[in-house]
N, C-alpha and C. Protein backbone atom coordinates (compact mmCIF):
# COMPACT_ATOMS: atom_id res chain seq x y z
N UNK A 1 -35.19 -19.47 -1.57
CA UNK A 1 -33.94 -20.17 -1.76
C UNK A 1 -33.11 -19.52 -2.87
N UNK A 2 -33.69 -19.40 -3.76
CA UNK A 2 -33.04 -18.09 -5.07
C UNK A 2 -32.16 -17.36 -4.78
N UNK A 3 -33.09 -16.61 -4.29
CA UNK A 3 -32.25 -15.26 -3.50
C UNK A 3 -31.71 -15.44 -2.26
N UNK A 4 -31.06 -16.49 -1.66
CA UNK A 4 -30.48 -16.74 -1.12
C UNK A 4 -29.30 -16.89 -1.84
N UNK A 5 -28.99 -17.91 -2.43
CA UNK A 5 -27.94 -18.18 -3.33
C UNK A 5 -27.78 -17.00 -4.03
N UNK A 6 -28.67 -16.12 -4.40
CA UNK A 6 -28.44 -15.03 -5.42
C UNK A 6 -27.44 -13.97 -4.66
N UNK A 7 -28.12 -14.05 -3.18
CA UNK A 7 -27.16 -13.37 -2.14
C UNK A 7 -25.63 -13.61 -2.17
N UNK A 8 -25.48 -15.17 -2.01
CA UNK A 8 -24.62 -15.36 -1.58
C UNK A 8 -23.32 -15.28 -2.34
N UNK A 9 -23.93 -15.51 -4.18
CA UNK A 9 -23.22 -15.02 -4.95
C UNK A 9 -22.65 -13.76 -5.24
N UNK A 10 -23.42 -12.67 -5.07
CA UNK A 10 -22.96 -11.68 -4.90
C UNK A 10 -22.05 -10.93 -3.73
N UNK A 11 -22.43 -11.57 -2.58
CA UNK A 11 -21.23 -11.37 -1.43
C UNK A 11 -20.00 -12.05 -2.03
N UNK A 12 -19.99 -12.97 -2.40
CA UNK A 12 -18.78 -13.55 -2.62
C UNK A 12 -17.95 -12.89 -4.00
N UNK A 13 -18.63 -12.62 -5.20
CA UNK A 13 -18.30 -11.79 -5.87
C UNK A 13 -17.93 -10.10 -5.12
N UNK A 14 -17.89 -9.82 -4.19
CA UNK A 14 -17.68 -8.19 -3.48
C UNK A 14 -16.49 -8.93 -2.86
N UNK A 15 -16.15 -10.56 -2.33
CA UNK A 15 -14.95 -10.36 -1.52
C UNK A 15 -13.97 -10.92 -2.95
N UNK A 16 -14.39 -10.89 -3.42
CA UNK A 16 -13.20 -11.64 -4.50
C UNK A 16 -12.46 -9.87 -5.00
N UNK A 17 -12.56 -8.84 -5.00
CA UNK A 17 -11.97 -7.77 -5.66
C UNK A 17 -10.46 -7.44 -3.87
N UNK A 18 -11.30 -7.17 -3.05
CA UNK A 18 -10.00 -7.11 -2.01
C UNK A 18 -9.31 -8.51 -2.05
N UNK A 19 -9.93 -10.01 -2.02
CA UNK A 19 -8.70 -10.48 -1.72
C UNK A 19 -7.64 -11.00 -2.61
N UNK A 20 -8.07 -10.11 -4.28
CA UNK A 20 -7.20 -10.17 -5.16
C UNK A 20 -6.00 -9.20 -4.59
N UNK A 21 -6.71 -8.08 -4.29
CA UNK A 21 -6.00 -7.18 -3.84
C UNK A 21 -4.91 -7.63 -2.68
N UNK A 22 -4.97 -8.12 -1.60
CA UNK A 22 -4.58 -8.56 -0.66
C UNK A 22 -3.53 -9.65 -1.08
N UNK A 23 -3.95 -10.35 -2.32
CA UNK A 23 -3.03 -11.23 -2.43
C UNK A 23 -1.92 -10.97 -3.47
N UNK A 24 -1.96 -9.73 -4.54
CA UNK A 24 -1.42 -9.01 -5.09
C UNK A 24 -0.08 -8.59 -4.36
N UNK A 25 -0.45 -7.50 -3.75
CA UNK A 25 0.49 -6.88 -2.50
C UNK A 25 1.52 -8.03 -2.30
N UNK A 26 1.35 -9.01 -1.70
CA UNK A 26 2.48 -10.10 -1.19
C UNK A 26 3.02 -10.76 -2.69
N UNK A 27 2.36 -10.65 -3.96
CA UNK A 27 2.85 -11.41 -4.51
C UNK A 27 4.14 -10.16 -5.01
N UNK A 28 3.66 -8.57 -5.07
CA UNK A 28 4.53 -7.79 -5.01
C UNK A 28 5.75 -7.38 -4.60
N UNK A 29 5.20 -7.84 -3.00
CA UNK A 29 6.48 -8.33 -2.31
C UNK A 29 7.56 -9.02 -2.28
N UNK A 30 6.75 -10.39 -2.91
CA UNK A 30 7.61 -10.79 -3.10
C UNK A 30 8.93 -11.20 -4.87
N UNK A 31 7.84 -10.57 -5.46
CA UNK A 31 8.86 -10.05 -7.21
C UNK A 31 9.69 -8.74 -6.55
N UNK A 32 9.41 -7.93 -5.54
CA UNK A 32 10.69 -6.83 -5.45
C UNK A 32 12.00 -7.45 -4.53
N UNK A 33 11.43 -7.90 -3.56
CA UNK A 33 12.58 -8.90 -2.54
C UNK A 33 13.57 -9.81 -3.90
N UNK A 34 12.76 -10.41 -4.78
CA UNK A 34 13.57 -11.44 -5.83
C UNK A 34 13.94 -10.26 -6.59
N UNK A 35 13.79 -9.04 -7.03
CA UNK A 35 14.51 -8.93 -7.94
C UNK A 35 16.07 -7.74 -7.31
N UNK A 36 15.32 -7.93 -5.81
CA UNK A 36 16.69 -6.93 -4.99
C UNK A 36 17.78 -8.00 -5.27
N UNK A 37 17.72 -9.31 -4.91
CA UNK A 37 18.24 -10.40 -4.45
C UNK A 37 19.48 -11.15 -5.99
N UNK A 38 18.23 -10.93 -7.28
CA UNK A 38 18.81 -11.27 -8.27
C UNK A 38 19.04 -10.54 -9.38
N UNK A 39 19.06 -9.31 -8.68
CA UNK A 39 19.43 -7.81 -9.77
C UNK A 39 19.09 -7.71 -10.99
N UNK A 40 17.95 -8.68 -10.90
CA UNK A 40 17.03 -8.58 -12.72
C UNK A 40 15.61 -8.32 -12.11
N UNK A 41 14.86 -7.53 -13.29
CA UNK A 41 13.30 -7.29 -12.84
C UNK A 41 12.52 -9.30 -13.12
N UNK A 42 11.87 -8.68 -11.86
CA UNK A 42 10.77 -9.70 -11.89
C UNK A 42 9.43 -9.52 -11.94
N UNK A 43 8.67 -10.40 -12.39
CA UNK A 43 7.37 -10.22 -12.64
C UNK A 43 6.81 -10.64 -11.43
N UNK A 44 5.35 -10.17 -11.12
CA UNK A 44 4.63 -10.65 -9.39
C UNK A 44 3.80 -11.75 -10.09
N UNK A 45 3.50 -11.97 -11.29
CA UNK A 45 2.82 -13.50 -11.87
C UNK A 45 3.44 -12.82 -13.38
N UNK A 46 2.87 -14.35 -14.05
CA UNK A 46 3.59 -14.73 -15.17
C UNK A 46 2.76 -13.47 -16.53
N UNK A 47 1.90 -13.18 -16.45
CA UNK A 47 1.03 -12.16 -17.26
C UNK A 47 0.84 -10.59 -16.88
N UNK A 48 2.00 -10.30 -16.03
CA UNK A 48 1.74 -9.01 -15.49
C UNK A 48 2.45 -8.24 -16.73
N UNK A 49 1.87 -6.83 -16.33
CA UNK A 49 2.60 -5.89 -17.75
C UNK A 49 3.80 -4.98 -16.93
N UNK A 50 4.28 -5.05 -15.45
CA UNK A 50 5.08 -4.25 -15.08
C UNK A 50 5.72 -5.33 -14.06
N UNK A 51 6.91 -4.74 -13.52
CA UNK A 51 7.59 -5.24 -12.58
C UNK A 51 8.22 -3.86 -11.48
N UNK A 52 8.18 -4.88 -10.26
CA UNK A 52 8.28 -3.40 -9.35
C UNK A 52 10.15 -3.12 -10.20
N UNK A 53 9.93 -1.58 -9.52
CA UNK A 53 11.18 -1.16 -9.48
C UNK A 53 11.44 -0.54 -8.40
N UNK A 54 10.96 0.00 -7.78
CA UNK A 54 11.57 0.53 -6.14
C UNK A 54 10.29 0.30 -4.97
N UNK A 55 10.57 0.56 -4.10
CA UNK A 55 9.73 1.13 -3.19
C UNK A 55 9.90 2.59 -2.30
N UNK A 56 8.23 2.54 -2.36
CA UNK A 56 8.23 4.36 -1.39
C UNK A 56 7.68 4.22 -0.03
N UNK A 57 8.62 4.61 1.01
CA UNK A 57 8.25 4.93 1.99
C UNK A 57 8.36 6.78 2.65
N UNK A 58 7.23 6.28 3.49
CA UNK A 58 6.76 7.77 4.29
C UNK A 58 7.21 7.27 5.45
N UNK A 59 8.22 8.00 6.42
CA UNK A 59 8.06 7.14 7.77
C UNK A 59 7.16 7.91 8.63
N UNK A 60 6.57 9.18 8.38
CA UNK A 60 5.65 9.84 9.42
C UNK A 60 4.34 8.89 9.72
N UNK A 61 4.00 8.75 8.21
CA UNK A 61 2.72 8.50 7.84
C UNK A 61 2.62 6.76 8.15
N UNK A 62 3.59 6.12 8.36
CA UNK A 62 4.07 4.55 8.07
C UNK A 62 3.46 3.77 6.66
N UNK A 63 3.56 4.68 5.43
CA UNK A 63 3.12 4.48 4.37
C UNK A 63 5.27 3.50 3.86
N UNK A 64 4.45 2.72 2.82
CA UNK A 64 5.39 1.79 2.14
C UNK A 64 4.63 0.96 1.09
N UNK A 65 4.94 1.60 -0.20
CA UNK A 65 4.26 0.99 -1.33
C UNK A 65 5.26 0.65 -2.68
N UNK A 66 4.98 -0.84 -3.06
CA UNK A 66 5.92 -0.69 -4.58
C UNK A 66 5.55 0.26 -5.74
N UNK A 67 6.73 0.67 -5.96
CA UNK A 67 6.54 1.67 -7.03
C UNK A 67 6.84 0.09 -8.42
N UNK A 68 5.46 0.62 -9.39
CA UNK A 68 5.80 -0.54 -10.79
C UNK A 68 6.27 0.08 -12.43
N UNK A 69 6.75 -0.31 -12.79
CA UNK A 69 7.16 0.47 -14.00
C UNK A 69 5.86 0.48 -14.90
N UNK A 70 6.10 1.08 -16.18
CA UNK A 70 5.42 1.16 -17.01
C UNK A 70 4.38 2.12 -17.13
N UNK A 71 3.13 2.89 -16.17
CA UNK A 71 2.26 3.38 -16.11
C UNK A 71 1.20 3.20 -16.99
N UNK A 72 0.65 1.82 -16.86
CA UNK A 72 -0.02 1.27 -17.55
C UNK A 72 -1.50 1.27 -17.05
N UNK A 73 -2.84 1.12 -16.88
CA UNK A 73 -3.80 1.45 -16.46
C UNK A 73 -3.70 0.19 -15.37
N UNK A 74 -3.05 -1.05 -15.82
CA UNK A 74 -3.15 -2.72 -15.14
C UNK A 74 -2.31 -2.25 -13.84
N UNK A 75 -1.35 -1.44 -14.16
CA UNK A 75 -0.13 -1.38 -13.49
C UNK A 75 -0.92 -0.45 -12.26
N UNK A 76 -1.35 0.40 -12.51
CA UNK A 76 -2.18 1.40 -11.63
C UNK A 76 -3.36 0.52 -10.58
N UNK A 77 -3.84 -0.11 -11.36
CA UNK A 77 -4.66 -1.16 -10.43
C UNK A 77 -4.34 -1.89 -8.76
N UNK A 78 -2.64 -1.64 -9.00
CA UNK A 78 -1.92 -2.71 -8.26
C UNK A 78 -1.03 -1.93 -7.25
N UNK A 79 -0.73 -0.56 -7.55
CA UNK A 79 0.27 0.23 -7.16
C UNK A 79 0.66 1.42 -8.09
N UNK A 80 1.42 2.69 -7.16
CA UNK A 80 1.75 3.60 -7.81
C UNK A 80 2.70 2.56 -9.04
N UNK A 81 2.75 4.04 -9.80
CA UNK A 81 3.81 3.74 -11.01
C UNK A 81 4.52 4.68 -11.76
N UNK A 82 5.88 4.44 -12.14
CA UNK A 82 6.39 5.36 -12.25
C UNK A 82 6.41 5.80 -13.97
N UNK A 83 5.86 7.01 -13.68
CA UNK A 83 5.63 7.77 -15.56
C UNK A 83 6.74 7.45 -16.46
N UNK A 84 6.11 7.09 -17.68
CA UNK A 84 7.44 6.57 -18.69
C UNK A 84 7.80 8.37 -18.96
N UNK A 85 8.83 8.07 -19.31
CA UNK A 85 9.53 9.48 -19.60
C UNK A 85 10.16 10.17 -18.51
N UNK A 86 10.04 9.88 -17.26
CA UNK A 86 10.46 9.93 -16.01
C UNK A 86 12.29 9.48 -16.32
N UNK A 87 12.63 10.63 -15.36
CA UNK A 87 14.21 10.39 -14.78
C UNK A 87 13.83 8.93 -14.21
N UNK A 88 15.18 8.45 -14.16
CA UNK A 88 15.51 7.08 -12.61
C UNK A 88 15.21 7.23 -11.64
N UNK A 89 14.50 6.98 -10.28
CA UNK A 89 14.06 7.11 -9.06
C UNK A 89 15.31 7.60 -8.28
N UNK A 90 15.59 8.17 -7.91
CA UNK A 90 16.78 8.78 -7.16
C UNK A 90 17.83 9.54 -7.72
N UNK A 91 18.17 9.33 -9.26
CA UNK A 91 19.35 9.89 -9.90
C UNK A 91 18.88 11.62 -10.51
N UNK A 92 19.49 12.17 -10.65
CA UNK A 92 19.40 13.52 -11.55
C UNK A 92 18.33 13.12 -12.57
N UNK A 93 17.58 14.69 -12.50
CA UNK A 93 16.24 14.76 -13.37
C UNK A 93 14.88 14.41 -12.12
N UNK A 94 13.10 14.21 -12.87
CA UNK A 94 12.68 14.33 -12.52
C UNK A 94 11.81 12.77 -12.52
N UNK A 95 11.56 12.69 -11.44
CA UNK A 95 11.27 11.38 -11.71
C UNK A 95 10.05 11.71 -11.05
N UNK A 96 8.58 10.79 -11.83
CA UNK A 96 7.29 11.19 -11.58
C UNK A 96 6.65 9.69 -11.66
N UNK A 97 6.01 9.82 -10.49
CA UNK A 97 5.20 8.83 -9.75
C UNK A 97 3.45 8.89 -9.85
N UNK A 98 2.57 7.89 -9.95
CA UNK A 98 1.37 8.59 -10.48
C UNK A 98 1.04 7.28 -9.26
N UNK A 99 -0.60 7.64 -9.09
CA UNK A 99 -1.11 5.91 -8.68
C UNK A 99 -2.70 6.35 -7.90
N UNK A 100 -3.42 5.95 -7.88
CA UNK A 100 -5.10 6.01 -7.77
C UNK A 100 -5.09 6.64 -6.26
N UNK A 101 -5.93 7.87 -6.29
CA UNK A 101 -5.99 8.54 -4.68
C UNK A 101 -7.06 7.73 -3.73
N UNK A 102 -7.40 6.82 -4.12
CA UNK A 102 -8.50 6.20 -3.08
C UNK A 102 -7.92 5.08 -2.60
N UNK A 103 -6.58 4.51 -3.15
CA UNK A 103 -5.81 3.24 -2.42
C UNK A 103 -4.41 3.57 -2.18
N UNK A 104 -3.35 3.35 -3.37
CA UNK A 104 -2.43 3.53 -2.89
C UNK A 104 -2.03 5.09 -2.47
N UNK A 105 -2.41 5.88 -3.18
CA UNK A 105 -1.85 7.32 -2.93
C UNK A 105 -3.11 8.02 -2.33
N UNK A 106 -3.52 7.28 -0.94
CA UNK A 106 -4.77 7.88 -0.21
C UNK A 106 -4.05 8.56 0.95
N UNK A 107 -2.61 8.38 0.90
CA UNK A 107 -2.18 9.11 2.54
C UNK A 107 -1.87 10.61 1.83
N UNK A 108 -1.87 10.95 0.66
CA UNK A 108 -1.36 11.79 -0.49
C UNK A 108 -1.99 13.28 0.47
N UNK A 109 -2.96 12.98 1.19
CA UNK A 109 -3.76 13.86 1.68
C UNK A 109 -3.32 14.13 2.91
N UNK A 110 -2.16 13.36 3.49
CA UNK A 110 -1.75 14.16 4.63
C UNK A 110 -0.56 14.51 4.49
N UNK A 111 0.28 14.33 3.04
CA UNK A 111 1.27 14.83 3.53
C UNK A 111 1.59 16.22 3.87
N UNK A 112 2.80 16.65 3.90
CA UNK A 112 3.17 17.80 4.80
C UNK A 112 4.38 18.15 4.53
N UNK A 113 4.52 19.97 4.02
CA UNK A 113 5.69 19.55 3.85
C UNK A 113 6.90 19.83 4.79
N UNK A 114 8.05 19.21 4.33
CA UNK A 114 9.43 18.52 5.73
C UNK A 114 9.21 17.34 5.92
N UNK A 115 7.90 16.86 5.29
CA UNK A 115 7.80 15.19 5.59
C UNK A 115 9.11 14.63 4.58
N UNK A 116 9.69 13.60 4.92
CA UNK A 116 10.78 13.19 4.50
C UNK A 116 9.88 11.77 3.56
N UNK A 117 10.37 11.73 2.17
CA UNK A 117 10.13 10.49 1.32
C UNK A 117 11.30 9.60 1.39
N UNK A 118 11.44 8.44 1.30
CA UNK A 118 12.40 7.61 1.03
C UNK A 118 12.40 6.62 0.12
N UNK A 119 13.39 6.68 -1.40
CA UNK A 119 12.34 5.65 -2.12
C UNK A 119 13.83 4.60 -2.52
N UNK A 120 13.54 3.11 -2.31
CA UNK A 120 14.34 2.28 -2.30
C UNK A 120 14.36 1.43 -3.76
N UNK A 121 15.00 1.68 -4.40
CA UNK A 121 15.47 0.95 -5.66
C UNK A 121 15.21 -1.02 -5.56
N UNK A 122 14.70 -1.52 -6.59
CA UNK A 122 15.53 -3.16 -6.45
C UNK A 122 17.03 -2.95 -7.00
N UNK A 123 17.72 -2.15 -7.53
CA UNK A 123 19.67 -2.11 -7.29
C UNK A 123 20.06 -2.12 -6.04
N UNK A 124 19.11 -1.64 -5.03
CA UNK A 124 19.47 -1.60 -3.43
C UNK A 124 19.98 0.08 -3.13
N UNK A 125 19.54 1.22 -4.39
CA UNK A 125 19.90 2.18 -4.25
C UNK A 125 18.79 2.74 -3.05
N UNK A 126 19.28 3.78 -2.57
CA UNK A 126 18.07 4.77 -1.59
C UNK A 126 18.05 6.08 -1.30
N UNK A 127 17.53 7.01 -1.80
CA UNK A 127 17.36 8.23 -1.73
C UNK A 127 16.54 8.59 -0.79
N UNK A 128 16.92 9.69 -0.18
CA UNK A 128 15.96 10.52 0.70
C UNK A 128 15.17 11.63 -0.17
N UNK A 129 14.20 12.17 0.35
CA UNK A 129 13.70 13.04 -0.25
C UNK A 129 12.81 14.23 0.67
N UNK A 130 12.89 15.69 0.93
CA UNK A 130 11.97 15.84 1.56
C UNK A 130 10.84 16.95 0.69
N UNK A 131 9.93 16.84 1.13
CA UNK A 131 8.12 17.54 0.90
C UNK A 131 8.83 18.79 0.77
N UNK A 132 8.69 19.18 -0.28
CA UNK A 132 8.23 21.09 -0.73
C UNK A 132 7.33 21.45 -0.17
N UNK A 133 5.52 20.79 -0.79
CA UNK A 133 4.49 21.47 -0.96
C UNK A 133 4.13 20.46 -2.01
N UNK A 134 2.38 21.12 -2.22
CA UNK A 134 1.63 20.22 -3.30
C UNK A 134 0.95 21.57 -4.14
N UNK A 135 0.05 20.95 -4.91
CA UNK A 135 -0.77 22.04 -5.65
C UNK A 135 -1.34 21.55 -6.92
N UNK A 136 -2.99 21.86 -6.89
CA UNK A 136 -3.49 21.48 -7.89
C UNK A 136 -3.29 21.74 -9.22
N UNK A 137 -3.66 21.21 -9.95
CA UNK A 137 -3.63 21.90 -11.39
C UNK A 137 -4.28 20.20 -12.27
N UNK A 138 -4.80 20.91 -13.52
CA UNK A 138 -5.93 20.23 -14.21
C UNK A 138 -5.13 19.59 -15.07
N UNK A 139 -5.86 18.27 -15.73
CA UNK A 139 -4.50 16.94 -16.25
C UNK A 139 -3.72 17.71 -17.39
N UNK A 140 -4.72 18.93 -18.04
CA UNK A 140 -4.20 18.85 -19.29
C UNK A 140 -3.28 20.37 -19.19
N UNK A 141 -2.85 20.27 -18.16
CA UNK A 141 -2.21 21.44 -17.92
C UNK A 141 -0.87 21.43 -17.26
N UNK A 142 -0.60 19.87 -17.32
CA UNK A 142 0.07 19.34 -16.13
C UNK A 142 1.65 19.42 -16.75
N UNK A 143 2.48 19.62 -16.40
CA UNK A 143 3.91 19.43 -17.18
C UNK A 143 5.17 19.94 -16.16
N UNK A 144 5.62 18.68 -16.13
CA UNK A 144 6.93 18.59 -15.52
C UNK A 144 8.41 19.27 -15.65
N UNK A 145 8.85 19.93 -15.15
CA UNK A 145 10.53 20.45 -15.73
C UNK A 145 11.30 19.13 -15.99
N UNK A 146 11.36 18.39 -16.88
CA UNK A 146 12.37 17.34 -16.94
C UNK A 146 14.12 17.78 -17.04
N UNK A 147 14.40 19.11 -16.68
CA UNK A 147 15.80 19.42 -17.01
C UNK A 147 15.94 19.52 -15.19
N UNK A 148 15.86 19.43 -14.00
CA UNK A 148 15.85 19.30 -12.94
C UNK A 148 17.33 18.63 -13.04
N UNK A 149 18.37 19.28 -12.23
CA UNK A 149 19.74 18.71 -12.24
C UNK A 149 20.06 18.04 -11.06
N UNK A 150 19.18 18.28 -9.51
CA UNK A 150 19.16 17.45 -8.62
C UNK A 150 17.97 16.23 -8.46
N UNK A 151 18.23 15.03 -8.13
CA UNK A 151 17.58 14.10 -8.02
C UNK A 151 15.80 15.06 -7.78
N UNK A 152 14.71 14.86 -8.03
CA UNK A 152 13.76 15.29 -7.79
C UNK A 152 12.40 14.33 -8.13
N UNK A 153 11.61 14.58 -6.70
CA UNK A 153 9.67 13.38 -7.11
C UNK A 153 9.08 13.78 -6.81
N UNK A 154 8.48 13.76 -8.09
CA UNK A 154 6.97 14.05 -8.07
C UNK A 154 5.78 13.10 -7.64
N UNK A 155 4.91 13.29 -6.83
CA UNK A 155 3.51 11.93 -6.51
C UNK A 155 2.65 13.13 -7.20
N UNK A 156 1.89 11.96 -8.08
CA UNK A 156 0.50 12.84 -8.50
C UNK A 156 -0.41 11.92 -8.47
N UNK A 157 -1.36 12.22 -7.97
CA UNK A 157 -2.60 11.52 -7.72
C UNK A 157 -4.05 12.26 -8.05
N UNK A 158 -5.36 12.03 -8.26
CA UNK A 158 -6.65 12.61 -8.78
C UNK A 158 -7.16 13.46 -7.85
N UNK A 159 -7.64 14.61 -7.94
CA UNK A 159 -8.03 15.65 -6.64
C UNK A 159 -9.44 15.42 -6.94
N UNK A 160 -10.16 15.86 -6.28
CA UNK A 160 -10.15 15.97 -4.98
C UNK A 160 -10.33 14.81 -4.17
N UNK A 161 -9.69 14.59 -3.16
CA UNK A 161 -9.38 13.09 -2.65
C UNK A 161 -10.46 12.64 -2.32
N UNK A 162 -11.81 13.40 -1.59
CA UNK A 162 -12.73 12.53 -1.95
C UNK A 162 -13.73 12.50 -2.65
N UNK A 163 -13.76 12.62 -3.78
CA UNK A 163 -14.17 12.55 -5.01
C UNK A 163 -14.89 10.64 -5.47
N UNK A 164 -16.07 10.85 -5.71
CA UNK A 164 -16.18 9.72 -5.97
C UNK A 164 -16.24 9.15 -7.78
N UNK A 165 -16.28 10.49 -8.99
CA UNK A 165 -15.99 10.04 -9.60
C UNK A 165 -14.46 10.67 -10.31
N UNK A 166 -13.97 10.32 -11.30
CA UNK A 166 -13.25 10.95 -11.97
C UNK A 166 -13.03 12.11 -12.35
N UNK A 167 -11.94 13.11 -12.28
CA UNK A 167 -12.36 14.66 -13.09
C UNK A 167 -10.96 15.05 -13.68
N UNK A 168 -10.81 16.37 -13.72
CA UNK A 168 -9.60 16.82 -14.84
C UNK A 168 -8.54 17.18 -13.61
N UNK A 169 -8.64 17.13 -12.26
CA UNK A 169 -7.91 17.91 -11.31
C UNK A 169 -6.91 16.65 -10.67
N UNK A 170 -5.80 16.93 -10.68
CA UNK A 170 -4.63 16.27 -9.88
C UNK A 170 -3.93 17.22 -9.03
N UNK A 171 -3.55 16.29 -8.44
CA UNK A 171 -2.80 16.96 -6.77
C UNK A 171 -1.44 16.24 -7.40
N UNK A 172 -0.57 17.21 -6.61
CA UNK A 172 0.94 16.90 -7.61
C UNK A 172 1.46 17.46 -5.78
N UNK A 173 2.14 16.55 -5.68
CA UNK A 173 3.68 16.74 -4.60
C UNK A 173 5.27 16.93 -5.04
N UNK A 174 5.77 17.82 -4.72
CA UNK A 174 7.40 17.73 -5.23
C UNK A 174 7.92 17.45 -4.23
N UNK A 175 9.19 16.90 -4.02
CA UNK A 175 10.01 16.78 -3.16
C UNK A 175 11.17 16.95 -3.91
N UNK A 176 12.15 17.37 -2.84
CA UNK A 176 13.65 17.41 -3.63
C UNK A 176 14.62 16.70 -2.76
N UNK A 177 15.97 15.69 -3.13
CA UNK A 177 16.99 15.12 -2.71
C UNK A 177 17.50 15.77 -1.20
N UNK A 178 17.54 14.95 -0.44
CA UNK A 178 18.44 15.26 0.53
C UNK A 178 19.57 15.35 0.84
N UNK A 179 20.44 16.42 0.82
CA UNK A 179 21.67 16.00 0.75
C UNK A 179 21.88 14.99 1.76
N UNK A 180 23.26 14.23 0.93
CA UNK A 180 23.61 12.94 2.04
C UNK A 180 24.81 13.14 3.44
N UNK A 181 25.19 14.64 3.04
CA UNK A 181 26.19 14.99 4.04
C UNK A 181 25.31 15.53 5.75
């Protein structure tokens, strides 16, 4: 009987991490919908340390994830996020996106490049973007051109994608602005 219950506690402790997860996502959803709606950031609960600021879509891949400010380790838990020191998501300069390769930035591995990014502001702004190319390089080696005069994003995520623990290697994607003509 023990270990029954001992079982059962522990199954239930293994579903409690996805359906935080699961219930996260919608609460995400719904702080970016409120803050498109009321042009102020919103929080997805009352103790969070970020609030979305855009979203990224892939339409090849049918990827669509909130991008959250701050790049905080909490913030990473939940969704990409966009690097402090980062340009604005769509405007001139370089704007750099980070977020865990085993959830949100797991399609990171197919992109391609000509794949087209699209990343949607809560101002209701929207930029296109399409795939350069990717390429490794080690964290502490990592450094961005922040003088970039056309809109430009970076996704960086942990290499090797399937990697089960941590290491010094990131996979970095550029994309550059589409013109709108």
């Amino acid at each position: 009987m023990a270990l029954s219950v001992a079982g059962l506690c522990l199954a239930g402790q293994g579903a409690v991490i996805p359906a935080k997860a699961v219930l996260a996502q919608v609460l995400l959803e719904r702080a970016f919908a409120k803050s498109r709606s009321t042009s102020a950031p919103v929080k997805a609960w009352p103790w969070a340390d970020a609030v979305p600021v855009a979203r990224i879509i892939v339409p090849r891949l049918g990827v669509s994830e909130i991008i959250l400010s701050g790049g905080s380790g909490e913030a990473l838990a939940f969704g990409p996020t966009l690097v402090p020191g980062s340009a604005p998501l769509g405007q001139n300069g370089t704007a750099v996106v980070a977020a865990h390769r085993d959830t949100h930035f797991s399609f990171m591995q197919d992109l391609q490049p000509g794949d087209v990014v699209v990343v949607e502001t809560t101002d209701g702004d929207r930029a296109s973007f399409r795939m350069q190319g990717g390429y490794v390089v080690r964290n502490d080696r990592f450094a961005i051109a922040s003088r970039a005069v056309a809109p430009t994003l970076v996704l960086s995520t942990c290499w090797p994608f399937d990697a089960a623990i941590r290491g010094p290697w990131r996979y970095v994607a550029i994309a550059h602005a589409q013109s709108s003509g």
